[in-house]
N, C-alpha and C. Protein backbone atom coordinates (compact mmCIF):
# COMPACT_ATOMS: atom_id res chain seq x y z
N UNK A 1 -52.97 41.76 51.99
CA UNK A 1 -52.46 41.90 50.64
C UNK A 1 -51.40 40.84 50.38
N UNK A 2 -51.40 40.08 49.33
CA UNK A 2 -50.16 39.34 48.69
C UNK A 2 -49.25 39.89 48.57
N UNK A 3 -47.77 39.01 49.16
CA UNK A 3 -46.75 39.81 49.30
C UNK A 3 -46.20 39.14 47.88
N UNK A 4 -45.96 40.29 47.27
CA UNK A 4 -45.35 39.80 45.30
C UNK A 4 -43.58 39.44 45.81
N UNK A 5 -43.68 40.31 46.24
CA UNK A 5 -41.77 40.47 46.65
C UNK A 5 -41.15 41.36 47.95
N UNK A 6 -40.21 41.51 48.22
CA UNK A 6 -40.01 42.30 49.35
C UNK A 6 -39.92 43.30 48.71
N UNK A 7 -39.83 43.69 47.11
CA UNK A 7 -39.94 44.94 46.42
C UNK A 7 -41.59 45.02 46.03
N UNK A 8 -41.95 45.15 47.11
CA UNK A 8 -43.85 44.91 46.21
C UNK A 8 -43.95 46.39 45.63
N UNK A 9 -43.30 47.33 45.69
CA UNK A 9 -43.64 48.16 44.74
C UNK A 9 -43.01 48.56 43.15
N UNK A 10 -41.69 47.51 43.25
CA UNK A 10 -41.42 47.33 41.74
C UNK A 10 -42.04 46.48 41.25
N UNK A 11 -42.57 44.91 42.19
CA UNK A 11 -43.63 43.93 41.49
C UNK A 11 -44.56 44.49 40.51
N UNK A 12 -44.98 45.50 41.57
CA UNK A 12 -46.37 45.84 41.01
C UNK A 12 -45.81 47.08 39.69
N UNK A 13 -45.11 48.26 39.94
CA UNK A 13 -45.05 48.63 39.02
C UNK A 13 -44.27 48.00 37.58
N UNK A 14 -43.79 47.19 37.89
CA UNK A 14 -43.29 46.20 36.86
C UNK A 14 -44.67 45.67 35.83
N UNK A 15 -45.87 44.84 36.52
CA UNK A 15 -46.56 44.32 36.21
C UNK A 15 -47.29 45.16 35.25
N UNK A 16 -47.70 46.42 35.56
CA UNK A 16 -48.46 47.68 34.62
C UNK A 16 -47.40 47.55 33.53
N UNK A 17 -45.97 47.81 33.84
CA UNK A 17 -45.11 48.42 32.55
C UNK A 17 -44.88 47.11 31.95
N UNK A 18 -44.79 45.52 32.29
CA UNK A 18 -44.62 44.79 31.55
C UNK A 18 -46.54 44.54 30.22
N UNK A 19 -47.74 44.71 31.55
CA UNK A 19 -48.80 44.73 30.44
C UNK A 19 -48.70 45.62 29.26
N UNK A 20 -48.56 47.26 29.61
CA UNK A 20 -48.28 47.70 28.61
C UNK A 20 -47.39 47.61 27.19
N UNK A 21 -46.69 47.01 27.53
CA UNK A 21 -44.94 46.71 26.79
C UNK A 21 -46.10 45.55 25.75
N UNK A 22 -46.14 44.60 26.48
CA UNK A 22 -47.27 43.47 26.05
C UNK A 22 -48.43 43.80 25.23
N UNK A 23 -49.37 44.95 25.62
CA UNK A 23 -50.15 45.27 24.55
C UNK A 23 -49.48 46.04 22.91
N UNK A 24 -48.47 47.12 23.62
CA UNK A 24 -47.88 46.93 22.80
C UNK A 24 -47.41 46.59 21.37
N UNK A 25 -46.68 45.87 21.74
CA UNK A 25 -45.75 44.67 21.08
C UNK A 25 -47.40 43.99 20.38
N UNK A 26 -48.35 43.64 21.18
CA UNK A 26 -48.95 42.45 20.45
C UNK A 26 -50.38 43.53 19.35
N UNK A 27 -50.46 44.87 19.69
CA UNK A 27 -51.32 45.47 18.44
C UNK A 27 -50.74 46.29 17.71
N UNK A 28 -49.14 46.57 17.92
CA UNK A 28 -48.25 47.56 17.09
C UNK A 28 -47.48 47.01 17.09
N UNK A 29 -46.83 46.02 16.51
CA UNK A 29 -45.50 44.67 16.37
C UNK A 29 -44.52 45.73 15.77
N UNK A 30 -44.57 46.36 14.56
CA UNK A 30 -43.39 47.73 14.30
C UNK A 30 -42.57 46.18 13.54
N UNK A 31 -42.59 44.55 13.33
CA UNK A 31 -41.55 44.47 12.67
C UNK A 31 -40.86 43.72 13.97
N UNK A 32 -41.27 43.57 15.09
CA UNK A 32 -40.27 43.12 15.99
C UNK A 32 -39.24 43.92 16.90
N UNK A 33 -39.66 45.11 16.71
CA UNK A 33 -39.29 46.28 17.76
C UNK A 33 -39.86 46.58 18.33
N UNK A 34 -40.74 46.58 18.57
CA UNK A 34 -41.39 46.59 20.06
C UNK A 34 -41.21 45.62 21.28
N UNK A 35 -40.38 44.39 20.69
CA UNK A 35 -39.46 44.04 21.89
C UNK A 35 -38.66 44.38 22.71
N UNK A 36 -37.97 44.88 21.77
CA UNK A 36 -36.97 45.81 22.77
C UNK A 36 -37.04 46.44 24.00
N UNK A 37 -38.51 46.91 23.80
CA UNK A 37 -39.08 47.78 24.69
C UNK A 37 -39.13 46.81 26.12
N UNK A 38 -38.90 45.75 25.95
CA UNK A 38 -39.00 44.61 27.23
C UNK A 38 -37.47 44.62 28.19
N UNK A 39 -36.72 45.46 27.50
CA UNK A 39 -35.55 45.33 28.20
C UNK A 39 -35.59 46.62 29.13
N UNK A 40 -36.26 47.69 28.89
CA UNK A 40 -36.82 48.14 29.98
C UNK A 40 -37.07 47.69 31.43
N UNK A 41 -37.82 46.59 31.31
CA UNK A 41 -37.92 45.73 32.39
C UNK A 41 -37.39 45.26 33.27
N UNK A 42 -36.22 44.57 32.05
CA UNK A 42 -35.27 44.28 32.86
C UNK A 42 -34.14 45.05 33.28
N UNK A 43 -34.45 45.93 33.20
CA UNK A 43 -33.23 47.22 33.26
C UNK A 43 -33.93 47.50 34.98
N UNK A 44 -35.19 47.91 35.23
CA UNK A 44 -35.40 48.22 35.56
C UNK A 44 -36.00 47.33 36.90
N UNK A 45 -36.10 45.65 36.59
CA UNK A 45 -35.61 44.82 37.73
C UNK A 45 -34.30 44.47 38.66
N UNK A 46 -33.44 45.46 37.49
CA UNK A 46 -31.92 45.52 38.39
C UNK A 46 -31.93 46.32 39.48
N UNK A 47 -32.91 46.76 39.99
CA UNK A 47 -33.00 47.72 41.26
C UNK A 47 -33.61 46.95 42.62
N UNK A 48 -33.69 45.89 42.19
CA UNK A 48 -34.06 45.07 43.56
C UNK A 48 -33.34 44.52 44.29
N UNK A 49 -33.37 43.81 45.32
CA UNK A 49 -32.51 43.37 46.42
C UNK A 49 -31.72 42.55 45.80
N UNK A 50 -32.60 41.88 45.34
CA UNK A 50 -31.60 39.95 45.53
C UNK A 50 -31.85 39.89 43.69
N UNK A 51 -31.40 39.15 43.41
CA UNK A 51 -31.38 38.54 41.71
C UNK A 51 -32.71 37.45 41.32
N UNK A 52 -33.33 37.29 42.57
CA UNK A 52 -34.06 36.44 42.30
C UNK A 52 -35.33 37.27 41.06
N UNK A 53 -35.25 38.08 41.81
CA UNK A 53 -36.78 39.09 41.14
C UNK A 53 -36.12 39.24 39.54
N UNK A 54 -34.94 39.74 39.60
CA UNK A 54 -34.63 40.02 37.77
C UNK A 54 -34.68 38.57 37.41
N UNK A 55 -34.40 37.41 37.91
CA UNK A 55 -35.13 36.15 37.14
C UNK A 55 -36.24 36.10 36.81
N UNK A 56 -37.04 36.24 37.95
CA UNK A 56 -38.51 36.55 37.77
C UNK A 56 -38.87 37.20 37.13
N UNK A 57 -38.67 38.16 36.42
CA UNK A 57 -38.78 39.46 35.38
C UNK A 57 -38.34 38.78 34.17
N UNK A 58 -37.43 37.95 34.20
CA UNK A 58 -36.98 37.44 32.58
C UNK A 58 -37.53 36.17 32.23
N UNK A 59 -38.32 35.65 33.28
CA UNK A 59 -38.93 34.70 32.78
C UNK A 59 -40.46 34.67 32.27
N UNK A 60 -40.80 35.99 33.25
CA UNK A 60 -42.17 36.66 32.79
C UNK A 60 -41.64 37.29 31.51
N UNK A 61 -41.06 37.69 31.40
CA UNK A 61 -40.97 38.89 29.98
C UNK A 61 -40.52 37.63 28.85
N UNK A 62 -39.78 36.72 28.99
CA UNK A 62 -39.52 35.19 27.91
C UNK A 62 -41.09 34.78 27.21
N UNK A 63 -41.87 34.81 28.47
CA UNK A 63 -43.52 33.69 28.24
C UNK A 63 -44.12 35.31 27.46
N UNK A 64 -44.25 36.16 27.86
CA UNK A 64 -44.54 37.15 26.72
C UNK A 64 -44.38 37.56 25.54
N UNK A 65 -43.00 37.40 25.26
CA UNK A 65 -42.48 37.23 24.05
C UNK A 65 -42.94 35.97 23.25
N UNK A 66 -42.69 34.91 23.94
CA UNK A 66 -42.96 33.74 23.00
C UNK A 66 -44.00 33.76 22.81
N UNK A 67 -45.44 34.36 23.55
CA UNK A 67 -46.45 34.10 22.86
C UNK A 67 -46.53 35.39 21.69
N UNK A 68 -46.10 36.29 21.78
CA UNK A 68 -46.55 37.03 20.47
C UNK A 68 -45.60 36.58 19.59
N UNK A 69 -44.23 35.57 19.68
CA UNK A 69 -43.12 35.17 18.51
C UNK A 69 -44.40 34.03 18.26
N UNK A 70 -45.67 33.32 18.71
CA UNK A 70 -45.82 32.09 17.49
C UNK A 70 -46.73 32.84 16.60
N UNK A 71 -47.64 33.93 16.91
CA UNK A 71 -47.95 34.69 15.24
C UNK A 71 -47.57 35.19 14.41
N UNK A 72 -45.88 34.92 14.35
CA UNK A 72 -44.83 35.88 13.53
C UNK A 72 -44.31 35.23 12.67
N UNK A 73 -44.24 36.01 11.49
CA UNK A 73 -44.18 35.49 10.11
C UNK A 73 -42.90 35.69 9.69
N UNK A 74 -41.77 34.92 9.40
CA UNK A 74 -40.81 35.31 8.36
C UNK A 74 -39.73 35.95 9.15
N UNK A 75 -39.19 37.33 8.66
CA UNK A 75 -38.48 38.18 9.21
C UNK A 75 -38.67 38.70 10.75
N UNK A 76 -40.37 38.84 10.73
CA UNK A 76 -40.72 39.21 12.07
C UNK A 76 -39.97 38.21 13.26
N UNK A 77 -40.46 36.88 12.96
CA UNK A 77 -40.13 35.70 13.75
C UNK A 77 -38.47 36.14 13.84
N UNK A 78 -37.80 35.98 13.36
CA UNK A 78 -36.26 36.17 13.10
C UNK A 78 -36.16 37.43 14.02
N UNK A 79 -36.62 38.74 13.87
CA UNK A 79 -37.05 39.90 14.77
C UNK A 79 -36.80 39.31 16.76
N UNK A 80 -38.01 38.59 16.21
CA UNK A 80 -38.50 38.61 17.42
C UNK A 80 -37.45 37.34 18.21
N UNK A 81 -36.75 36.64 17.90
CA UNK A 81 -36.39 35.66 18.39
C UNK A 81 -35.17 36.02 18.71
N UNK A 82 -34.45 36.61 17.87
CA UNK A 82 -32.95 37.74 18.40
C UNK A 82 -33.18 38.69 19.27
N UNK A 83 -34.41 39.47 19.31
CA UNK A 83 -34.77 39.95 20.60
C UNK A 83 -34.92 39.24 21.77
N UNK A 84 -35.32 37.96 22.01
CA UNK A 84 -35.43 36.92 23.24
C UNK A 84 -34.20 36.83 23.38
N UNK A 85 -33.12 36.22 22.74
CA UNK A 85 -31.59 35.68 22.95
C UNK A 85 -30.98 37.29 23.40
N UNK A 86 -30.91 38.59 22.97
CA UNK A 86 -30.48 39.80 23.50
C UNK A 86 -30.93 40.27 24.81
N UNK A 87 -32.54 40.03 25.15
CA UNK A 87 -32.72 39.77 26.63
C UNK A 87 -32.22 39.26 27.46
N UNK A 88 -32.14 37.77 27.07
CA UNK A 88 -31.72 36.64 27.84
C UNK A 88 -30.30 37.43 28.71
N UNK A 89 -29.59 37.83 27.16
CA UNK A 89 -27.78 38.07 27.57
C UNK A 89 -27.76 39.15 28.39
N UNK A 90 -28.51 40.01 27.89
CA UNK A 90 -27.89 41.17 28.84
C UNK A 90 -28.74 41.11 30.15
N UNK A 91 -29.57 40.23 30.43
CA UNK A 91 -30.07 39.90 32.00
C UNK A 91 -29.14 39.17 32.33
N UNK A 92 -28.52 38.09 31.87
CA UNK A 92 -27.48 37.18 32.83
C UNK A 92 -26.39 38.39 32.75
N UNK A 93 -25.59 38.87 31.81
CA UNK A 93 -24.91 39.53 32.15
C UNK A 93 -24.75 40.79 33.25
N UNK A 94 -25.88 41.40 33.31
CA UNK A 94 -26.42 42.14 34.15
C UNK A 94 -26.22 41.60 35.72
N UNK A 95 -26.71 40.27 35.75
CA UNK A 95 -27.15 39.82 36.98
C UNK A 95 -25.50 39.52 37.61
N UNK A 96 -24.80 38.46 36.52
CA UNK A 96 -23.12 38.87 36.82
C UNK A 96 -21.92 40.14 37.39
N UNK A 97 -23.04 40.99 36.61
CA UNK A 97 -22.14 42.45 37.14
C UNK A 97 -22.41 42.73 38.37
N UNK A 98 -23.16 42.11 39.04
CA UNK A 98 -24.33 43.02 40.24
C UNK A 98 -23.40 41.90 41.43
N UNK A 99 -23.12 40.80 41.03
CA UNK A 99 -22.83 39.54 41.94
C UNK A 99 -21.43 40.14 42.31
N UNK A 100 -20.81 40.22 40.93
CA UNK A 100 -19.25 40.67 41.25
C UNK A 100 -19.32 42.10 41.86
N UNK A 101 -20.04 42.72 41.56
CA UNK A 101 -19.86 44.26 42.66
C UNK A 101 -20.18 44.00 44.29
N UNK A 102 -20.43 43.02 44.23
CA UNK A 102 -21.13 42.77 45.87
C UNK A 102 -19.99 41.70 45.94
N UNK A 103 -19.34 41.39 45.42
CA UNK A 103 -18.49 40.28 46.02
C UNK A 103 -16.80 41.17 46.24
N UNK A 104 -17.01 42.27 45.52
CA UNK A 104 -16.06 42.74 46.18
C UNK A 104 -16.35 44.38 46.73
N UNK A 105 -17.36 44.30 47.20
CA UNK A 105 -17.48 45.08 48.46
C UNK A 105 -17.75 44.76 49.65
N UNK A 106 -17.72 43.20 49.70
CA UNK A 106 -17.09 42.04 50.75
C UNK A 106 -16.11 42.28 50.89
N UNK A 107 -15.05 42.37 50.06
CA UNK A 107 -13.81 41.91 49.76
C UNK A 107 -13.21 43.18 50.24
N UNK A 108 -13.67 44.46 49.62
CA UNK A 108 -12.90 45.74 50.23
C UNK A 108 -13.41 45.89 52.22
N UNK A 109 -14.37 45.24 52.31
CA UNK A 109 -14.87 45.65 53.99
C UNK A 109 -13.88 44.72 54.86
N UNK A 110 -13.74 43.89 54.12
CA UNK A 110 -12.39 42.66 54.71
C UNK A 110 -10.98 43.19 54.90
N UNK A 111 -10.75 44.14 54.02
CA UNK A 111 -9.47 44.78 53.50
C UNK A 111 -9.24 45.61 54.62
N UNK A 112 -10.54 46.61 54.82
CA UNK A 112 -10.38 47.30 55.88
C UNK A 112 -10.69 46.90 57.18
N UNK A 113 -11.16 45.88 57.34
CA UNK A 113 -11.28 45.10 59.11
C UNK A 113 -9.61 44.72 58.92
N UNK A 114 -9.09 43.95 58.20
CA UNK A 114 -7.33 43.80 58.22
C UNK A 114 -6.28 45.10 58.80
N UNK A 115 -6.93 45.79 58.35
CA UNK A 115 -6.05 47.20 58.41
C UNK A 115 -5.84 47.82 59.51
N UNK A 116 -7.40 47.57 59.76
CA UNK A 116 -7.74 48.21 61.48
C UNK A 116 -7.26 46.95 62.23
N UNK A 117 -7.27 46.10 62.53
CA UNK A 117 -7.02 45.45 63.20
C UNK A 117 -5.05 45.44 63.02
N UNK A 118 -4.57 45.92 62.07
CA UNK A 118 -3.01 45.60 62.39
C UNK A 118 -3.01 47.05 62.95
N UNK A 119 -3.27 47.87 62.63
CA UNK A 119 -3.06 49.37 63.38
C UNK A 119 -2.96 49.33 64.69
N UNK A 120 -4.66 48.56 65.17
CA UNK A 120 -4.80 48.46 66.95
C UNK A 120 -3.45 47.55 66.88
N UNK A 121 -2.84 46.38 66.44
CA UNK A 121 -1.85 45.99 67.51
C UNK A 121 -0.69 46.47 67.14
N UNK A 122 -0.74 47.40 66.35
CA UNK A 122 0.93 48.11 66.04
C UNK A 122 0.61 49.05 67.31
N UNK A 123 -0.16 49.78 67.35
CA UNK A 123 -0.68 51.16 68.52
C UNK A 123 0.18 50.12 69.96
N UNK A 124 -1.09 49.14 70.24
CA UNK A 124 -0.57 48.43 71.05
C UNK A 124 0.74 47.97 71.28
N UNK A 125 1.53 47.72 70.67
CA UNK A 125 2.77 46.81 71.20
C UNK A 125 4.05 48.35 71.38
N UNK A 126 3.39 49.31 70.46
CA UNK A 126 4.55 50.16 70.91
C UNK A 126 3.92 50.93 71.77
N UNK A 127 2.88 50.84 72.57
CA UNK A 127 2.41 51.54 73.96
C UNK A 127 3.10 50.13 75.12
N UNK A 128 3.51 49.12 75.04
CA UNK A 128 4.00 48.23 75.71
C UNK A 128 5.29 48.78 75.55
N UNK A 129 5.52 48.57 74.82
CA UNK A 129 7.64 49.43 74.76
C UNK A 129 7.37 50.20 74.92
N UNK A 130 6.56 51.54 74.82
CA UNK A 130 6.98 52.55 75.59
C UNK A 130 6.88 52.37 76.92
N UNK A 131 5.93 51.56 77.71
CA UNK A 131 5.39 51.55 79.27
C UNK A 131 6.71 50.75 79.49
N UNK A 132 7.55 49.80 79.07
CA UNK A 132 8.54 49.39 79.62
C UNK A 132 9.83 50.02 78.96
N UNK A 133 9.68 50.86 78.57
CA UNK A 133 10.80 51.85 78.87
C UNK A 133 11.02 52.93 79.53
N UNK A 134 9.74 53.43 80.09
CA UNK A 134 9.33 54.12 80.97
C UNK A 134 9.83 53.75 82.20
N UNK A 135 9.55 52.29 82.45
CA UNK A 135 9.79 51.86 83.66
C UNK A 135 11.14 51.78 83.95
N UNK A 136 11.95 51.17 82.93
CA UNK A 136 13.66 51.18 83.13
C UNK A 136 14.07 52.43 83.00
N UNK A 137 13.69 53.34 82.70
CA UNK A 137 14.17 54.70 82.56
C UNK A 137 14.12 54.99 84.49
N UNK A 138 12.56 54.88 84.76
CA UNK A 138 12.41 55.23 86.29
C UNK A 138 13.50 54.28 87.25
N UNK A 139 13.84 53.13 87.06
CA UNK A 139 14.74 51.99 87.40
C UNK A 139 16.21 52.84 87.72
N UNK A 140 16.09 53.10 86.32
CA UNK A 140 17.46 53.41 85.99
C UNK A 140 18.05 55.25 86.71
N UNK A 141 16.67 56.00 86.86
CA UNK A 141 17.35 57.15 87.39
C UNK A 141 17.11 57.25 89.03
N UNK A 142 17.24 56.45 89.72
CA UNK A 142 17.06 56.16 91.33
C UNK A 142 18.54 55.66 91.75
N UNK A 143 19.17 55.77 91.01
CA UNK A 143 20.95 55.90 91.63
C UNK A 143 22.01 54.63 91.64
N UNK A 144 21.17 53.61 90.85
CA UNK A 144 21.83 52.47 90.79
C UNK A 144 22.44 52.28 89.68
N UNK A 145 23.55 53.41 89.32
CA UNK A 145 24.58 53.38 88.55
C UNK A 145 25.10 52.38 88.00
N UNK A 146 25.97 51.39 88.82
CA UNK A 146 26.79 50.37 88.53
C UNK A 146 25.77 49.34 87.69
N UNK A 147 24.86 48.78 87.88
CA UNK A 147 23.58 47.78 87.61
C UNK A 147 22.93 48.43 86.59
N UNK A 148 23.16 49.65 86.24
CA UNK A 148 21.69 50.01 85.15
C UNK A 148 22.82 50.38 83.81
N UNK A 149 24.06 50.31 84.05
CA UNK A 149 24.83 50.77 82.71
C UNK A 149 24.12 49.67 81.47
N UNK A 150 23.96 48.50 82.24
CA UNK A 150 23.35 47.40 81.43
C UNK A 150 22.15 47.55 80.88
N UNK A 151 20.99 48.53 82.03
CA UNK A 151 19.63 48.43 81.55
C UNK A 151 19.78 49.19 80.19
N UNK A 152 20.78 50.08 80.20
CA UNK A 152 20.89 51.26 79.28
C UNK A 152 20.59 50.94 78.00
N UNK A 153 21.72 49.97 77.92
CA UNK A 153 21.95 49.10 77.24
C UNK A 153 20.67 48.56 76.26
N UNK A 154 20.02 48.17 77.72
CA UNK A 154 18.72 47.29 77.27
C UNK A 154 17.39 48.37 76.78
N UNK A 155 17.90 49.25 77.28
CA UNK A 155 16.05 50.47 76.72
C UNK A 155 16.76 51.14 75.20
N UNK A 156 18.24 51.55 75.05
CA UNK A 156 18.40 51.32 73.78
C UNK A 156 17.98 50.45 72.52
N UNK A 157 18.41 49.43 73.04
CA UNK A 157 17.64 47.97 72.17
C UNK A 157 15.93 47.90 72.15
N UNK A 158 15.17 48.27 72.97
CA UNK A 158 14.34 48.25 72.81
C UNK A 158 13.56 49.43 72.42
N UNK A 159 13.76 50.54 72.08
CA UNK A 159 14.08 51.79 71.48
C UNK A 159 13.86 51.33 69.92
N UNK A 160 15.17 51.05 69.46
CA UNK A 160 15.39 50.56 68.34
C UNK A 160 14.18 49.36 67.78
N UNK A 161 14.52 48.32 68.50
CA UNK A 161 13.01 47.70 68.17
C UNK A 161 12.02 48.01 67.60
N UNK A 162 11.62 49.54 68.73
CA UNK A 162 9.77 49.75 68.72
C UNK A 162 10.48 50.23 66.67
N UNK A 163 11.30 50.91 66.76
CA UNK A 163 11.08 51.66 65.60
C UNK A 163 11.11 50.51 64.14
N UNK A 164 12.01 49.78 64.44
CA UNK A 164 12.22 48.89 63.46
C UNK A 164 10.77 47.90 63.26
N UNK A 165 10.13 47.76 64.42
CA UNK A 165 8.70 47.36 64.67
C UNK A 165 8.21 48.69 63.24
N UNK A 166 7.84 49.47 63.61
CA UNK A 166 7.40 50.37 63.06
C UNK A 166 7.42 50.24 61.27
N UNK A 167 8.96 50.14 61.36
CA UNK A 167 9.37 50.05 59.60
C UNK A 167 9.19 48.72 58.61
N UNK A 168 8.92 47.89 59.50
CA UNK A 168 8.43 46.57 59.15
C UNK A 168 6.92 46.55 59.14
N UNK A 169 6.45 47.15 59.97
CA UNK A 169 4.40 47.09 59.63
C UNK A 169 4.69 48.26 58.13
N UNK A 170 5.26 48.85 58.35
CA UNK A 170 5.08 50.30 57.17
C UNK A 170 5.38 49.51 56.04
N UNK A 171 6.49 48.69 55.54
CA UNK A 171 6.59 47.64 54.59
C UNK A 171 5.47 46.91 54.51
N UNK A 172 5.15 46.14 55.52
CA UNK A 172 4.61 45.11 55.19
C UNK A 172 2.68 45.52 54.54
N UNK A 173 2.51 46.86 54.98
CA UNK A 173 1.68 47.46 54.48
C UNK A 173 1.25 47.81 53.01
N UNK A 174 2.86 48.65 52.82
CA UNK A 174 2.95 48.90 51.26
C UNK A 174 2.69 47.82 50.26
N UNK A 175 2.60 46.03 50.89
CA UNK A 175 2.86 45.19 50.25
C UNK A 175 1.35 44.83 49.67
C-alpha cells in the first residue's frame, strides 16, 4: 500500500471529506458558502504530527477552490475568493499556534531538567557538610580538648554555611 503520510488514516479520511466538500461546493455553490465547509479540513489536518500534512491539506483544498472560483460570476467570485484568503489565514495561523505550543513545552521540560539538576547538587553539597561535620564532631569528642576549641570553631562556620547555602539556592530560586 502507498504510504500517503505517517497519518495514513487522516490522508485517507481527509481525501473522502475533502471529495465530498468538493462535490459539494461544485453542484450546490449556496452563493459561495459552501466553502467554508473546506475549513473543516483544515481544522481537522491540525491533528497530525508535523505541519507538513496541514500544508498539504491547504494546498489541496487552494487547487479545489480555485477550480470551482473560475465558474463564478460576480458576487459569487468575490464569495469565493474571501473564502480562499480566510483559509489561507487561519491555516498559517493555526500552524503558528501549534509551533509556539511545542516550542514552549521545550522550554518548560528545560525549566524542569534546571530545577532537578540544582536540587541534586544542593542535596549534594549539604550531605558533604554534613559528612564533614560529622567527622570533626567525631575528631573533636576523642579528648583533644586543647586543639579542637578551634575545630569548634570551624563546624560552627560550616554549620552556618550549609544553611546560608540553603537561603541562597531558596532566593536564587524564587528568582
Amino acid at each position: 500500500m502507498i504510504d500517503l503520510h505517517k497519518n495514513t488514516k487522516l490522508s485517507l479520511i481527509s481525501l473522502f471529506l475533502a471529495a465530498g466538500i468538493f462535490a459539494v461546493d461544485t453542484y450546490y455553490p449556496l452563493n459561495g458558502v459552501s466553502t467554508n465547509l473546506y475549513l473543516l479540513l483544515i481544522f481537522f489536518s491540525l491533528w497530525a504530527e508535523d505541519s507538513l500534512f496541514t500544508i498539504s491539506t491547504l494546498t489541496g483544498v487552494s487547487f479545489l477552490m480555485f477550480i470551482n472560483l473560475l465558474g463564478a460570476h460576480d458576487i459569487e467570485l468575490m464569495n469565493r475568493f474571501f473564502a480562499l484568503v480566510v483559509v489561507w489565514i487561519t491555516t498559517l495561523i493555526s500552524i503558528q499556534r501549534i509551533e509556539v505550543e511545542d516550542k514552549l513545552k521545550g522550554l518548560s521540560l528545560n525549566l524542569e531538567l534546571q530545577v532537578l539538576g540544582r536540587t541534586i547538587a544542593s542535596e549534594n553539597r549539604t550531605q558533604l557538610l554534613e559528612k564533614q561535620i560529622k567527622i570533626l564532631e567525631s575528631i573533636n569528642s576523642e579528648g583533644k580538648k586543647e586543639a579542637f576549641d578551634i575545630l569548634d570553631s570551624v563546624i560552627n562556620n560550616l554549620k552556618e554555611l550549609a544553611v546560608e547555602i540553603d537561603i541562597e539556592e531558596l532566593e536564587n530560586d524564587g528568582e
